[in-house]
Protein backbone atom coordinates (compact mmCIF):
# COMPACT_ATOMS: atom_id res chain seq x y z
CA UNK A 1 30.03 -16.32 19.22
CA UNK A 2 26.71 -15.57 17.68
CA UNK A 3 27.97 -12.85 15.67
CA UNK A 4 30.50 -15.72 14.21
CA UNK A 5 27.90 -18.00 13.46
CA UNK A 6 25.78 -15.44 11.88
CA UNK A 7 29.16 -14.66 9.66
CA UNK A 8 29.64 -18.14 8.77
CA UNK A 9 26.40 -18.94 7.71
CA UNK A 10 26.00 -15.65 5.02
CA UNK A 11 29.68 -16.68 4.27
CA UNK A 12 28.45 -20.25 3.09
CA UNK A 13 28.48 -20.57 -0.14
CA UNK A 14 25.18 -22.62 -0.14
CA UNK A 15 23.34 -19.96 1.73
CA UNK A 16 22.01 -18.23 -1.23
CA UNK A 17 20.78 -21.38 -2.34
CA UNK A 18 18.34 -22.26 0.73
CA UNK A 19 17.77 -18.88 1.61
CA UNK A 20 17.03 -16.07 -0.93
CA UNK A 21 13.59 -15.23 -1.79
CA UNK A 22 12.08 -16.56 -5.24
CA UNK A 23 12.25 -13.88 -8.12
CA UNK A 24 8.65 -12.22 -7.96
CA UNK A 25 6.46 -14.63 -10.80
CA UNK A 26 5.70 -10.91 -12.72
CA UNK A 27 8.78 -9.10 -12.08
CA UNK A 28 9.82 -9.96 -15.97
CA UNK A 29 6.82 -8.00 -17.09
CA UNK A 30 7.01 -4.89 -14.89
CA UNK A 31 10.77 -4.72 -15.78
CA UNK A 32 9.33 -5.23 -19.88
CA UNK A 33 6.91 -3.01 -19.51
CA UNK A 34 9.14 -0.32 -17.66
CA UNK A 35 11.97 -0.53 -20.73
CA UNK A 36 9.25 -0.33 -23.46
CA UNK A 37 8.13 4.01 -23.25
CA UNK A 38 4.89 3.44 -24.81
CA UNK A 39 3.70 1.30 -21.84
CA UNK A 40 0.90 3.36 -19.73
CA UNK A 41 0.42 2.92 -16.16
CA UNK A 42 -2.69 1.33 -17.06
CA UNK A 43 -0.74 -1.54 -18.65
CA UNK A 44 1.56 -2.14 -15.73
CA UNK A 45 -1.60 -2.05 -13.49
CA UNK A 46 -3.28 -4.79 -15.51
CA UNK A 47 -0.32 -7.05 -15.02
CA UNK A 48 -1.08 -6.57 -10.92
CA UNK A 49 -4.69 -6.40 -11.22
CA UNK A 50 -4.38 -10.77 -12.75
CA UNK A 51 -3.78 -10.98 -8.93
CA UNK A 52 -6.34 -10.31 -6.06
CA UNK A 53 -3.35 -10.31 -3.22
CA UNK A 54 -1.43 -8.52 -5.19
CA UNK A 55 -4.25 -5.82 -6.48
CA UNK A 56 -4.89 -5.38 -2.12
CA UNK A 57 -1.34 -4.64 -1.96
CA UNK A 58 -1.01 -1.97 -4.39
CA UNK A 59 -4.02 -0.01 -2.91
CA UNK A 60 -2.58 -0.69 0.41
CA UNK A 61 0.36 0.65 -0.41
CA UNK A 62 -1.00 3.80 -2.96
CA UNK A 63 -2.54 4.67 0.38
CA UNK A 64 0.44 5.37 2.58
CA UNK A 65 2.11 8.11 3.32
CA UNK A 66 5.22 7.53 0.94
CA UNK A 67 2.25 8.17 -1.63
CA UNK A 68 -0.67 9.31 -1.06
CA UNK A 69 -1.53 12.33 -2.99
CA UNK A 70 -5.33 13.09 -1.91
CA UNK A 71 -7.47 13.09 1.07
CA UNK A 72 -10.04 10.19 -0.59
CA UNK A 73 -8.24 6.97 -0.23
CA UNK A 74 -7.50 4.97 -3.49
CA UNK A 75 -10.18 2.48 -3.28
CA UNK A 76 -9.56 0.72 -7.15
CA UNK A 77 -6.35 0.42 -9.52
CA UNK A 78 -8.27 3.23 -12.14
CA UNK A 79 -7.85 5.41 -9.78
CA UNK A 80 -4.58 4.59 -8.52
CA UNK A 81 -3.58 5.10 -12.15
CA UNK A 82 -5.23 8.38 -12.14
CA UNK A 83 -4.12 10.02 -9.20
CA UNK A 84 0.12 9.05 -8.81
CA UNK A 85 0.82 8.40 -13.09
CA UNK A 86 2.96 6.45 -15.22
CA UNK A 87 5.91 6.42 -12.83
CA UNK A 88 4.34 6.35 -9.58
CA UNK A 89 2.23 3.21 -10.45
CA UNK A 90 5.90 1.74 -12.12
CA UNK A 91 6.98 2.53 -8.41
CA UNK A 92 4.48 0.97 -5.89
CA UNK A 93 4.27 -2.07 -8.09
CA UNK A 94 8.42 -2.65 -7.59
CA UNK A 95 7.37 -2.14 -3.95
CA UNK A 96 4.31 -4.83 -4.25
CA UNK A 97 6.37 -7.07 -5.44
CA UNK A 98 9.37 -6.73 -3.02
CA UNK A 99 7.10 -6.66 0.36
CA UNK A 100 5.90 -9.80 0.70
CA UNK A 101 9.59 -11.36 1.04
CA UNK A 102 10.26 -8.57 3.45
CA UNK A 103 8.55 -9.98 6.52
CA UNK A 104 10.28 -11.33 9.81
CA UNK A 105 8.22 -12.29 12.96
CA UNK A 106 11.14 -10.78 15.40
CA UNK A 107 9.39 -10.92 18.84
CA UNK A 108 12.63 -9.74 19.93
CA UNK A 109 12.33 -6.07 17.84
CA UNK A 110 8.15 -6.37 17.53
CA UNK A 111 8.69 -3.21 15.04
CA UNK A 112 11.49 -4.34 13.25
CA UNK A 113 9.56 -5.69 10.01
CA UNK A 114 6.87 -2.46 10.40
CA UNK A 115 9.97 -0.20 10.20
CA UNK A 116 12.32 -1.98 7.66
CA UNK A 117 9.62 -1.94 5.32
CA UNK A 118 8.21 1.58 5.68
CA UNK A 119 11.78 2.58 5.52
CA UNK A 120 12.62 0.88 2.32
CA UNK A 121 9.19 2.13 0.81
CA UNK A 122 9.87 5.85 1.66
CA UNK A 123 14.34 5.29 0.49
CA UNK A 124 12.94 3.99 -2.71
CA UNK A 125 10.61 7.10 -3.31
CA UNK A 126 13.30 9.73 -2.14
CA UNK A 127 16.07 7.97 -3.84
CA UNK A 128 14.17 7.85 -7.65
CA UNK A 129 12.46 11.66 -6.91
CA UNK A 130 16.82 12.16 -6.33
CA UNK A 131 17.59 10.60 -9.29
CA UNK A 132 15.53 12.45 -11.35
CA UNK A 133 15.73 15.87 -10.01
CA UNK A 134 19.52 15.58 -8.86
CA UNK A 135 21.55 13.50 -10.79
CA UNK A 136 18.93 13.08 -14.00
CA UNK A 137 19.69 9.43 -13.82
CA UNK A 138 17.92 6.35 -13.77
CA UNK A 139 14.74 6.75 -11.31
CA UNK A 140 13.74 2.91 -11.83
CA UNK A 141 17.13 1.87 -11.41
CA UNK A 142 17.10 4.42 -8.32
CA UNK A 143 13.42 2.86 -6.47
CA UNK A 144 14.84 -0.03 -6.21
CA UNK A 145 18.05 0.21 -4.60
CA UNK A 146 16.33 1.66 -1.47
CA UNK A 147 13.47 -1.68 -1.62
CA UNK A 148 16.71 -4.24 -2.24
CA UNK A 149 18.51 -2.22 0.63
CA UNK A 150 15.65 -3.06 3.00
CA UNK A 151 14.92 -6.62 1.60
CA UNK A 152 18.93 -7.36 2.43
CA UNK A 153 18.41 -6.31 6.01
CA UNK A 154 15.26 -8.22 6.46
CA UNK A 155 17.69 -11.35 5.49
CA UNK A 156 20.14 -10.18 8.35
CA UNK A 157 17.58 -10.16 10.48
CA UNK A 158 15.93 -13.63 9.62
CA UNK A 159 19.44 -15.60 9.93
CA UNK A 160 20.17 -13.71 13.23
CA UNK A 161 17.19 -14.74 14.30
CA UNK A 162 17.57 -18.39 13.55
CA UNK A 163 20.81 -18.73 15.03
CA UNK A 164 20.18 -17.13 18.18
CA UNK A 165 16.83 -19.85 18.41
CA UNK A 166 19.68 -22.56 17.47
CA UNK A 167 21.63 -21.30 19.85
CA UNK A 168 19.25 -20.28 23.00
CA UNK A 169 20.90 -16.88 22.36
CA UNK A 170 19.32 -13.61 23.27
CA UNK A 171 20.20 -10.88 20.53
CA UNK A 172 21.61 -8.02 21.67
CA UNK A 173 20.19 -4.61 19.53
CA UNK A 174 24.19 -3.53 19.40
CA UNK A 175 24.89 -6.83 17.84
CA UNK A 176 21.83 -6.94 16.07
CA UNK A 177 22.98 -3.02 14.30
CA UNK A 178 25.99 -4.18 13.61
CA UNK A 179 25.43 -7.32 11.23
CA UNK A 180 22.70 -4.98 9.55
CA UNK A 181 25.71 -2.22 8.93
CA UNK A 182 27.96 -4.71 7.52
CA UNK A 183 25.43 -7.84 5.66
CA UNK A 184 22.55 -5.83 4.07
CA UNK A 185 23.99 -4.31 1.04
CA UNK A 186 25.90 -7.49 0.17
CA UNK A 187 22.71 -9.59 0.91
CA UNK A 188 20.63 -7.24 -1.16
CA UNK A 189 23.44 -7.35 -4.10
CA UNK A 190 22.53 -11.29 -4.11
CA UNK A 191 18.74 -10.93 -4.73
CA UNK A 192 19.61 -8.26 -7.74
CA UNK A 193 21.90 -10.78 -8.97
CA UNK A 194 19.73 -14.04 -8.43
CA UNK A 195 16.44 -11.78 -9.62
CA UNK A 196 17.99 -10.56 -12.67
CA UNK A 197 18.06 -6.94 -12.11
CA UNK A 198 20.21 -4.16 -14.20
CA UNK A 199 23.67 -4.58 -13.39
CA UNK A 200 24.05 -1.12 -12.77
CA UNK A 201 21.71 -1.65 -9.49
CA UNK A 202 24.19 -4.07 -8.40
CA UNK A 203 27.43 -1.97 -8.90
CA UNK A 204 25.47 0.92 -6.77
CA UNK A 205 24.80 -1.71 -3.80
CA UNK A 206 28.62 -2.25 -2.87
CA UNK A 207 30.08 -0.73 0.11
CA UNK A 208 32.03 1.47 -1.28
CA UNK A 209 30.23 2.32 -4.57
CA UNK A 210 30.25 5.77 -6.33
CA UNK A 211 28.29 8.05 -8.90
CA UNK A 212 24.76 8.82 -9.18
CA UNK A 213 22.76 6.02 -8.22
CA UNK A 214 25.01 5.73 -5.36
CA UNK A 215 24.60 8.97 -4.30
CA UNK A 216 20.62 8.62 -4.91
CA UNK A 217 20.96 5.74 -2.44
CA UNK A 218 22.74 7.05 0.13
CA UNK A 219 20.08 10.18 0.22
CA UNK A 220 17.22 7.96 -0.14
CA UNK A 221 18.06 6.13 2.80
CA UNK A 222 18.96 9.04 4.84
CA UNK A 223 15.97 11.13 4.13
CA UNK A 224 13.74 7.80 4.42
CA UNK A 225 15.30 7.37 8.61
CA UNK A 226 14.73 11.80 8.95
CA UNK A 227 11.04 11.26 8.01
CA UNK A 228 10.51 8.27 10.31
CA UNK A 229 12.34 10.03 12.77
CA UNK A 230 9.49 12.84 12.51
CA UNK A 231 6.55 10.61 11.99
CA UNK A 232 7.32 9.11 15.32
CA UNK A 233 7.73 12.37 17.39
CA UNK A 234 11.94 11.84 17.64
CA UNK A 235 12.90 15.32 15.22
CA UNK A 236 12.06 18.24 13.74
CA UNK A 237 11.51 18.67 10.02
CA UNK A 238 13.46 21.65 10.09
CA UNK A 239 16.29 19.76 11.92
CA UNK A 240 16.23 16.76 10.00
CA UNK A 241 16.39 19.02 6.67
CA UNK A 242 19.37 20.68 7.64
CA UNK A 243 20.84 17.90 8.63
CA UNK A 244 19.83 16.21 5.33
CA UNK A 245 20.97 19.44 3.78
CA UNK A 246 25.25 18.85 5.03
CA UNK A 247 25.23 15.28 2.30
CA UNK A 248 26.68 15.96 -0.80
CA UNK A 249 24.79 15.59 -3.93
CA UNK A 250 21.98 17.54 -1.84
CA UNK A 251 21.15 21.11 -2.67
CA UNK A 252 18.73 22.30 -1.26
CA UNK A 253 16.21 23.59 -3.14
CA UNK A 254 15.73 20.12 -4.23
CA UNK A 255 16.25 18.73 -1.26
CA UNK A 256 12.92 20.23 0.10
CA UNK A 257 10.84 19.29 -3.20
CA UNK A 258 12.07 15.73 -2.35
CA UNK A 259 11.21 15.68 1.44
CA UNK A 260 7.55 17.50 0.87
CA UNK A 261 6.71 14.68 -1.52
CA UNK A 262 8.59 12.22 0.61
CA UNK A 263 7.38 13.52 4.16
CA UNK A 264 3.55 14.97 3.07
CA UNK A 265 2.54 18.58 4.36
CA UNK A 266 -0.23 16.75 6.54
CA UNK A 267 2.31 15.23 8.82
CA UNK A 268 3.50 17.13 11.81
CA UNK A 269 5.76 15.82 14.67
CA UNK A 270 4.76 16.40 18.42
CA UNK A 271 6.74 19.07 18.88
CA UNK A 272 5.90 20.73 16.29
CA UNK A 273 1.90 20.53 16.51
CA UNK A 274 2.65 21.90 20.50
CA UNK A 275 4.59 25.05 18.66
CA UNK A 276 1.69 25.39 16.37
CA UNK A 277 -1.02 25.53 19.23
CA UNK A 278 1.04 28.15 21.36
CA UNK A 279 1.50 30.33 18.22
CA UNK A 280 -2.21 30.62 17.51
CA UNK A 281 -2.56 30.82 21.93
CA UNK A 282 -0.17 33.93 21.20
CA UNK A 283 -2.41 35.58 18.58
């Protein structure tokens, strides 16, 4: 019955209306900025740096581990510029502007909005590094399918989440996993549509969608759930690589460029770090 309700309500053809999020106020200049080639990184980061909230974000942001390229955090948006360029400034500002719709207090699945948003951070960075080492498409395109992939199940989430209050439901996590498998990418197809985005983002959301940014998606997402899988002690990196390694559209010497800039040398899983200390016990 819940499931039903949760159905009906994304069915509704008002829903879109009193739930999707508000197009990001700069989103028209990043997207101007992106399509003009002469447009530094310093450019784009003077569009975020009009707001304070926004600047925090960005820094925030150029300091996880989806980006982080040196041991000295990024403490100001010169040397945020510096340090991750043109295109990796073009890509944590999509993300800054995407992440503050993404939040859901879920007391039900405390680390739901933690996860869903690392996971969408670390799909868009795989899928655009996929895009433009794989299929030589269209890496802005590419970022953010993987942050409107995580924004749609963040809207699953919130209207499960108010039904089951309307209801004095409890929500199950196999109910829960299924609305995400079969609501996110249609929900995320309505905030490229309502936001403005390329069409061709839009075409690469549906179900059953094919080509390049498709297949950019699909690894983007996948590699983004092996590396949290390994951050939080549950794999290997070698067994989520060759694991990554069986999807098509992923050879693998390209594969493993993707996942060390996706994944970062410095992390280690448990299991791994215990294999380290015996070796070095050994010699």
């Amino acid at each position: 019955a819940l499931a039903d309700a949760v159905d009906r309500a994304l069915q509704d053809r008002d829903w879109a209306t009193r739930q999707l999020p508000r197009r990001p106020q700069l989103l028209p200049q990043l997207i101007q900025t992106v399509n003009d080639e002469v447009a530094s990184a310093r450019v784009m980061a003077a569009i975020i740096g009009q707001d304070p909230v926004l600047t925090g974000n960005l820094l925030r942001i150029a300091n996880s581990p989806a980006y982080k390229v040196h041991e000295r955090p990024v403490d100001s948006l010169q040397r945020a510029v510096t340090l991750v360029g043109t295109e990796g400034v073009r890509q944590i500002i999509s993300a800054v502007l995407v992440q503050p719709v993404m939040q859901v207090q879920c007391e039900v699945f405390p680390q739901f909005s933690a996860i869903i948003w690392e996971h969408a951070l670390l799909a868009s960075r795989a899928a655009a590094d996929h895009a433009r080492t794989v299929t030589f498409g269209d890496a802005f395109a590419a970022q953010w399918l993987g942050l409107m992939q995580g924004l749609g199940a963040a809207l699953v989430m919130r209207q499960l989440l108010q039904e089951a209050q309307t209801r004095g439901e409890t929500v199950e996590p196999a109910l829960a996993l299924d609305l995400l498998e079969r609501w996110s990418l249609p929900l995320a197809q309505r905030v490229v549509a309502a936001w403005e985005l390329p069409e061709q983002v839009h075409q690469a959301l549906a179900a059953d969608a094919e080509g390049a940014l498709a297949d950019s998606l699909r690894l983007g997402s996948a590699a983004a759930a092996a590396s949290l899988l390994c951050r939080h002690g549950h794999g290997t990196q070698a067994r989520m690589l060759a694991l990554l390694e069986q999807l098509p559209s992923a050879p693998p010497h390209a594969l493993r460029g993707i996942w060390r800039r996706l994944h970062g040398r410095n992390v280690e899983t448990l299991d791994e770090a215990l294999h380290d200390a015996h070796s070095k016990a050994g010699t």
